[in-house]
C-alpha atoms as a PDB file:
ATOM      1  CA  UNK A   1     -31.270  -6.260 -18.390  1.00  0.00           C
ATOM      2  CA  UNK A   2     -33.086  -8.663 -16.075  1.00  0.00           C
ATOM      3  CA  UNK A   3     -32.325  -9.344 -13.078  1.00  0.00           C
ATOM      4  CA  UNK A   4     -31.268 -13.034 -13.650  1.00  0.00           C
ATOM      5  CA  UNK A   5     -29.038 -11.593 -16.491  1.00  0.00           C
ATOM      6  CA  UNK A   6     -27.290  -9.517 -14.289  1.00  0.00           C
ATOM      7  CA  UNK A   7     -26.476 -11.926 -11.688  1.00  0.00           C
ATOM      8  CA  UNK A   8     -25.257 -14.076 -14.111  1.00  0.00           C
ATOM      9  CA  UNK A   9     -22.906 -11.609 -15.817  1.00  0.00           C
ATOM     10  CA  UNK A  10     -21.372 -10.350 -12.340  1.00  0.00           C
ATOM     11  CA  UNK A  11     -21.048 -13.832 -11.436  1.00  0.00           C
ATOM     12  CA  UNK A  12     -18.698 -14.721 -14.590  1.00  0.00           C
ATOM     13  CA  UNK A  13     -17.012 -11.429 -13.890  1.00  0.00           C
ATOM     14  CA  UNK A  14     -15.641 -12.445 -10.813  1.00  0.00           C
ATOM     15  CA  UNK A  15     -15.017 -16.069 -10.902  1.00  0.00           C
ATOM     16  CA  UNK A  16     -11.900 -15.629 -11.519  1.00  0.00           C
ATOM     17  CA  UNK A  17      -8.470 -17.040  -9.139  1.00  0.00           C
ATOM     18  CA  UNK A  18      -9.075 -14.391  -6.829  1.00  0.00           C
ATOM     19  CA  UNK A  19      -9.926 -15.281  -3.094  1.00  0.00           C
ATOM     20  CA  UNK A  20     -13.503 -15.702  -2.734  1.00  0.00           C
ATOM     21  CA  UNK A  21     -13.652 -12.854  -0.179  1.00  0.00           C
ATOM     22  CA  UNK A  22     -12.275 -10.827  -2.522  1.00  0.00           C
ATOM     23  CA  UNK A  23     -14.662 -11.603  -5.887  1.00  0.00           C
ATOM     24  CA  UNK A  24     -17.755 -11.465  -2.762  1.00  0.00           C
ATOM     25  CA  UNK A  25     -16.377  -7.477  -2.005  1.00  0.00           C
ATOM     26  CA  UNK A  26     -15.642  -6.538  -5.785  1.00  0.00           C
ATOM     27  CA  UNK A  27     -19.356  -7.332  -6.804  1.00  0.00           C
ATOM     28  CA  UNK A  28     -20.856  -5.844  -4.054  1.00  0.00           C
ATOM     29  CA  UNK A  29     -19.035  -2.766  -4.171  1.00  0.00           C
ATOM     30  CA  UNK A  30     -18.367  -2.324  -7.853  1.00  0.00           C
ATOM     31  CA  UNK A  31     -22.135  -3.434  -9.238  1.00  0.00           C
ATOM     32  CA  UNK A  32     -23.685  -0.293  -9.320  1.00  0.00           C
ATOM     33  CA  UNK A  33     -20.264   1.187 -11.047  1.00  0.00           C
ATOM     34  CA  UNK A  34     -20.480  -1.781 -13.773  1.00  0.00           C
ATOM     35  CA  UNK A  35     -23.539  -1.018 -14.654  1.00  0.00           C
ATOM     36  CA  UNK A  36     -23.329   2.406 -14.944  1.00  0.00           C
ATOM     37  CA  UNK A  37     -19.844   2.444 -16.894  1.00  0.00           C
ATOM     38  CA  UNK A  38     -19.961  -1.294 -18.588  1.00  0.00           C
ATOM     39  CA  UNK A  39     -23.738  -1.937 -19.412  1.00  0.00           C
ATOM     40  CA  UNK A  40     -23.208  -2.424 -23.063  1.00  0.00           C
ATOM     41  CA  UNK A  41     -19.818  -5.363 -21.958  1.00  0.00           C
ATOM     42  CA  UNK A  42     -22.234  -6.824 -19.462  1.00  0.00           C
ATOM     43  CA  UNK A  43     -24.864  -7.567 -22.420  1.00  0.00           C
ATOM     44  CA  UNK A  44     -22.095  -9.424 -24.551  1.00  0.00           C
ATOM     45  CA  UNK A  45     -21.710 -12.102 -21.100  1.00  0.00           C
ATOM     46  CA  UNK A  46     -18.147 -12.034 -21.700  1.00  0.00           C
ATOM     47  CA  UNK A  47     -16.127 -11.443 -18.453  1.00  0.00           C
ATOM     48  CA  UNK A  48     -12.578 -10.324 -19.889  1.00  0.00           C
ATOM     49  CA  UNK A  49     -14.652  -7.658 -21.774  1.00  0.00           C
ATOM     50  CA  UNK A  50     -16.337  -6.787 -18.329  1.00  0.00           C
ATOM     51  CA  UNK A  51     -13.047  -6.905 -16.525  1.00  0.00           C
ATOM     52  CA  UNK A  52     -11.096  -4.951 -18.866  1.00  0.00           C
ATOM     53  CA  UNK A  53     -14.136  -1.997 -18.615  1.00  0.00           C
ATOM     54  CA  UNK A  54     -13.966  -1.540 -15.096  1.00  0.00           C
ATOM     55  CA  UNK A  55     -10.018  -1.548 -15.187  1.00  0.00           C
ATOM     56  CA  UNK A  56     -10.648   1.099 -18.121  1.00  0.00           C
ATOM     57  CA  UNK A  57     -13.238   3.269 -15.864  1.00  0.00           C
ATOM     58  CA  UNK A  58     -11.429   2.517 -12.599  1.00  0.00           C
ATOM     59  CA  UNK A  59     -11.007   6.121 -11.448  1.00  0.00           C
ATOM     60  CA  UNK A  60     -14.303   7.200 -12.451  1.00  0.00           C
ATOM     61  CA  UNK A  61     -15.894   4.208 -10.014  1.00  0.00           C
ATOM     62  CA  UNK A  62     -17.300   4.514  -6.281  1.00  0.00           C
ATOM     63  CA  UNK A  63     -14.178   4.871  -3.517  1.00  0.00           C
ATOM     64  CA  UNK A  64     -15.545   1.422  -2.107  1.00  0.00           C
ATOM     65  CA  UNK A  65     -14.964  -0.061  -5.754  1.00  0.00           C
ATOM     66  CA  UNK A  66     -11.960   1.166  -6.258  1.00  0.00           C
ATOM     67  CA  UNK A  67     -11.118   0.140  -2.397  1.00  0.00           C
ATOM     68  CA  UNK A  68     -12.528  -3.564  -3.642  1.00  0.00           C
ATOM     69  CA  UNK A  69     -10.606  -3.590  -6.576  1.00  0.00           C
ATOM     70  CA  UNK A  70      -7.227  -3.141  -5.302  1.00  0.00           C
ATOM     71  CA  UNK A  71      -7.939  -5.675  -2.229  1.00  0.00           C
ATOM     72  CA  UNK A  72      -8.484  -8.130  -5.052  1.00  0.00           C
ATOM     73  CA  UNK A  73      -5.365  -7.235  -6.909  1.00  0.00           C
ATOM     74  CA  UNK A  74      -3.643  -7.286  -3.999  1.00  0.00           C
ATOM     75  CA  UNK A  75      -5.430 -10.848  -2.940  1.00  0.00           C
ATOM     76  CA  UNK A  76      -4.473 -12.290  -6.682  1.00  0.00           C
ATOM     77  CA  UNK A  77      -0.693 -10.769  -5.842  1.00  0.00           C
ATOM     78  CA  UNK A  78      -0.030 -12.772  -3.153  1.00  0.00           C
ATOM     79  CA  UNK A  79      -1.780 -15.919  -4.226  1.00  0.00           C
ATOM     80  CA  UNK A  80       0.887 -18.530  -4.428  1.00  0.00           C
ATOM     81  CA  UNK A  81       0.629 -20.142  -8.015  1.00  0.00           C
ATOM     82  CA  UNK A  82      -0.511 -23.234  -8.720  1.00  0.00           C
ATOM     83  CA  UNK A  83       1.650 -25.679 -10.879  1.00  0.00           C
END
């Protein structure tokens, strides 16, 4: 996958709600992890498919991604909702 590709792909996986902190620690931390566990999701460009992957291989992911993740949870937790 080129390099441009990728980018793009982690990009629409995190551009989500979340705080921007939060998406900025999840893709550093969790990129390597994606692409080892969700290479064949990140080909398809579609985020949810990404996103549900990495929830899938959570445990199986780097302690700073899984660290990442759950700051981001957290993050989207106490986001106050917008009406």
């Amino acid at each position: 996958m080129s390099k441009a590709m990728t980018m793009w792909a982690t990009t629409a996986l995190v551009l989500t709600s979340a705080p921007l902190a939060a998406q900025d620690a999840v893709r550093e931390a969790c990129m390597p992890d994606i692409r080892n566990f969700c290479a064949a999701e990140m080909a398809t460009f579609d985020r949810d498919k990404v996103r549900a992957c990495l929830i899938e291989n959570i445990k199986k992911t780097s302690p700073a991604c899984q660290a990442a993740a759950k700051a981001r949870r957290d993050a989207e937790a106490t986001k106050p909702e917008s009406n």
